[in-house]
Protein backbone atom coordinates (compact mmCIF):
# COMPACT_ATOMS: atom_id res chain seq x y z
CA UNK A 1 0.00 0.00 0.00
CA UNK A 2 3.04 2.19 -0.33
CA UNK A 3 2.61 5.29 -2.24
CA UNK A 4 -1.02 5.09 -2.44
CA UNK A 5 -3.45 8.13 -2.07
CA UNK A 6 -5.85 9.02 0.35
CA UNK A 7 -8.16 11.99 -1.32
CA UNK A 8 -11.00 12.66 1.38
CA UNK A 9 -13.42 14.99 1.41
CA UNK A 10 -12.68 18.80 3.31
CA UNK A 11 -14.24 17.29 6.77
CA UNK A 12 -12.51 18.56 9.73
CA UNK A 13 -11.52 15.11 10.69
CA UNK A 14 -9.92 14.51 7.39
CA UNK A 15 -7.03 17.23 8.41
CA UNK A 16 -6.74 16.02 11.91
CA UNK A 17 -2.69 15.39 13.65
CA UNK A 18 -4.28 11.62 14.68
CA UNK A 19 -5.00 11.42 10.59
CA UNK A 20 -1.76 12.49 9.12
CA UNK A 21 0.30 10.45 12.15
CA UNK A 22 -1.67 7.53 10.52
CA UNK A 23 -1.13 8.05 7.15
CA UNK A 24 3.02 8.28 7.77
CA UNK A 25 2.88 5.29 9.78
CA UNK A 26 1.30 3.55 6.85
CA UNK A 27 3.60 5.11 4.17
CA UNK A 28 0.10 6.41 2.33
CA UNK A 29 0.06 10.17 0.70
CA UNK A 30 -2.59 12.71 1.71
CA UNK A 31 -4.86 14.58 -0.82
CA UNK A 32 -7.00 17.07 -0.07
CA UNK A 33 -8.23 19.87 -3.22
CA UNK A 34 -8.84 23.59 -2.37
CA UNK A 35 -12.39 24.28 -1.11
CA UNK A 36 -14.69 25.41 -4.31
CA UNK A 37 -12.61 22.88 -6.10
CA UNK A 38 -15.04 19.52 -6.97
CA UNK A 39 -13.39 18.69 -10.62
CA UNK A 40 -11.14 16.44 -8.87
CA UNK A 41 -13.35 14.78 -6.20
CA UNK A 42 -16.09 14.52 -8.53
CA UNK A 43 -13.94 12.72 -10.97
CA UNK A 44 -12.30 9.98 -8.53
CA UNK A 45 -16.01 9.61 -7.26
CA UNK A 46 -17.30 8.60 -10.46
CA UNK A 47 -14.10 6.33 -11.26
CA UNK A 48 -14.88 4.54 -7.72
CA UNK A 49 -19.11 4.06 -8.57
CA UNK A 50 -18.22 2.45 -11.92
CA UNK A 51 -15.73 -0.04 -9.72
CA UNK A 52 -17.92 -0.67 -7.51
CA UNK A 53 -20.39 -1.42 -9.96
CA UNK A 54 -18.49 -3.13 -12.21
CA UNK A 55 -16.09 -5.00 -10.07
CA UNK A 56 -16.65 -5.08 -6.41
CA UNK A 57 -20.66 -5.75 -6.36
CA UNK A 58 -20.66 -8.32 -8.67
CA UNK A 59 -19.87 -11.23 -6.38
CA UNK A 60 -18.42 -12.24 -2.48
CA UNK A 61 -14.77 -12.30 -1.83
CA UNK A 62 -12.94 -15.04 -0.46
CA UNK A 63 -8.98 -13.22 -0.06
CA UNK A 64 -8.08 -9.89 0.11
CA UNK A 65 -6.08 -11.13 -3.54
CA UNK A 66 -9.18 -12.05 -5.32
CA UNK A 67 -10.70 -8.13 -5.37
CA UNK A 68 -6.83 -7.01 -5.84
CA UNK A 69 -6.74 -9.02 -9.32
CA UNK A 70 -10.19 -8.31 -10.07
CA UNK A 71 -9.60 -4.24 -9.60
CA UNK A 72 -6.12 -4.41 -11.63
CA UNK A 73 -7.42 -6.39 -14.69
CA UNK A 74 -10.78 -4.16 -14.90
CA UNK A 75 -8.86 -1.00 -15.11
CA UNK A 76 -6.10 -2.72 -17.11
CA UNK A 77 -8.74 -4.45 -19.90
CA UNK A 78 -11.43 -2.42 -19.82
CA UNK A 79 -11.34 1.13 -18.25
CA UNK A 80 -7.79 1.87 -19.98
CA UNK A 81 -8.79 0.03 -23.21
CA UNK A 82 -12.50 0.47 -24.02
CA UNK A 83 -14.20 3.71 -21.60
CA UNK A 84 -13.79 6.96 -24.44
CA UNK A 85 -12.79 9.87 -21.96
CA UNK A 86 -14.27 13.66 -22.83
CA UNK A 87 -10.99 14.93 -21.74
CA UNK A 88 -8.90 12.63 -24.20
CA UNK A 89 -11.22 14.30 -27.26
CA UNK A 90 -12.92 10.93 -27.58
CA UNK A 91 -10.06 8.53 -27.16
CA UNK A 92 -9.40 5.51 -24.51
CA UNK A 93 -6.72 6.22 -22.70
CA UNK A 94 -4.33 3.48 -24.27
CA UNK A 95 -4.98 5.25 -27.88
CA UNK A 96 -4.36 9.18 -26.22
CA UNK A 97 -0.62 7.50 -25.01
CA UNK A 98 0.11 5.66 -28.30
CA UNK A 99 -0.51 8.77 -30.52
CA UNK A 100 1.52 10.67 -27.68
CA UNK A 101 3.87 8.40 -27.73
CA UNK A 102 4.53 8.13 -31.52
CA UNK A 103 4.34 11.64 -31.51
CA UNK A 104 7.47 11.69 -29.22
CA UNK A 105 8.94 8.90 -31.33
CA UNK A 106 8.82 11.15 -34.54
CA UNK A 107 10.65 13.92 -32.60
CA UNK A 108 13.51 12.35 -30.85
């Protein structure tokens, strides 16, 4: 769980000292956006629905690996490969980074 990010809401008990202590001791990265700021929240809330939808609520877990693999390969195959993003004009995300890509390619 290294490195990941905790992005909470602007709650007064998301900025607490007993909060960030924990978050150190668990090598985990606070996020919190300036108030007036939703883009952000509003974004990683809809990513987390279509998970849950897609992934999570679909059947019972057994390990703690079997929702791991599950999460991975569903953004891996099919939010990265198939779901068009607005902000990519249209494109899945794996098309945006090959045209960026070759587009770096042609330059170097």
């Amino acid at each position: 769980m290294a490195g990941c990010v905790f992005h909470p809401d602007r709650g007064l008990q998301f900025r607490a000292r007993k909060l960030v202590r924990a978050l150190n001791r668990h090598d985990l990265v606070g996020s919190m956006g300036r108030v007036g700021t939703a883009g952000g929240i509003a974004a990683m809330e809809s990513f987390f629905s279509l998970l849950q939808k897609n992934v999570l609520d679909r059947r019972s877990w057994q390990t703690r690996d079997q929702p791991r693999i599950a999460i991975v390969t569903w953004i891996e195959r099919t939010y990265h490969r198939r779901r068009r993003q607005k902000r990519l004009s249209g494109l899945t995300p794996v098309e945006y980074e090959a045209i960026m890509n070759t587009g770096v390619a042609l330059t170097a």
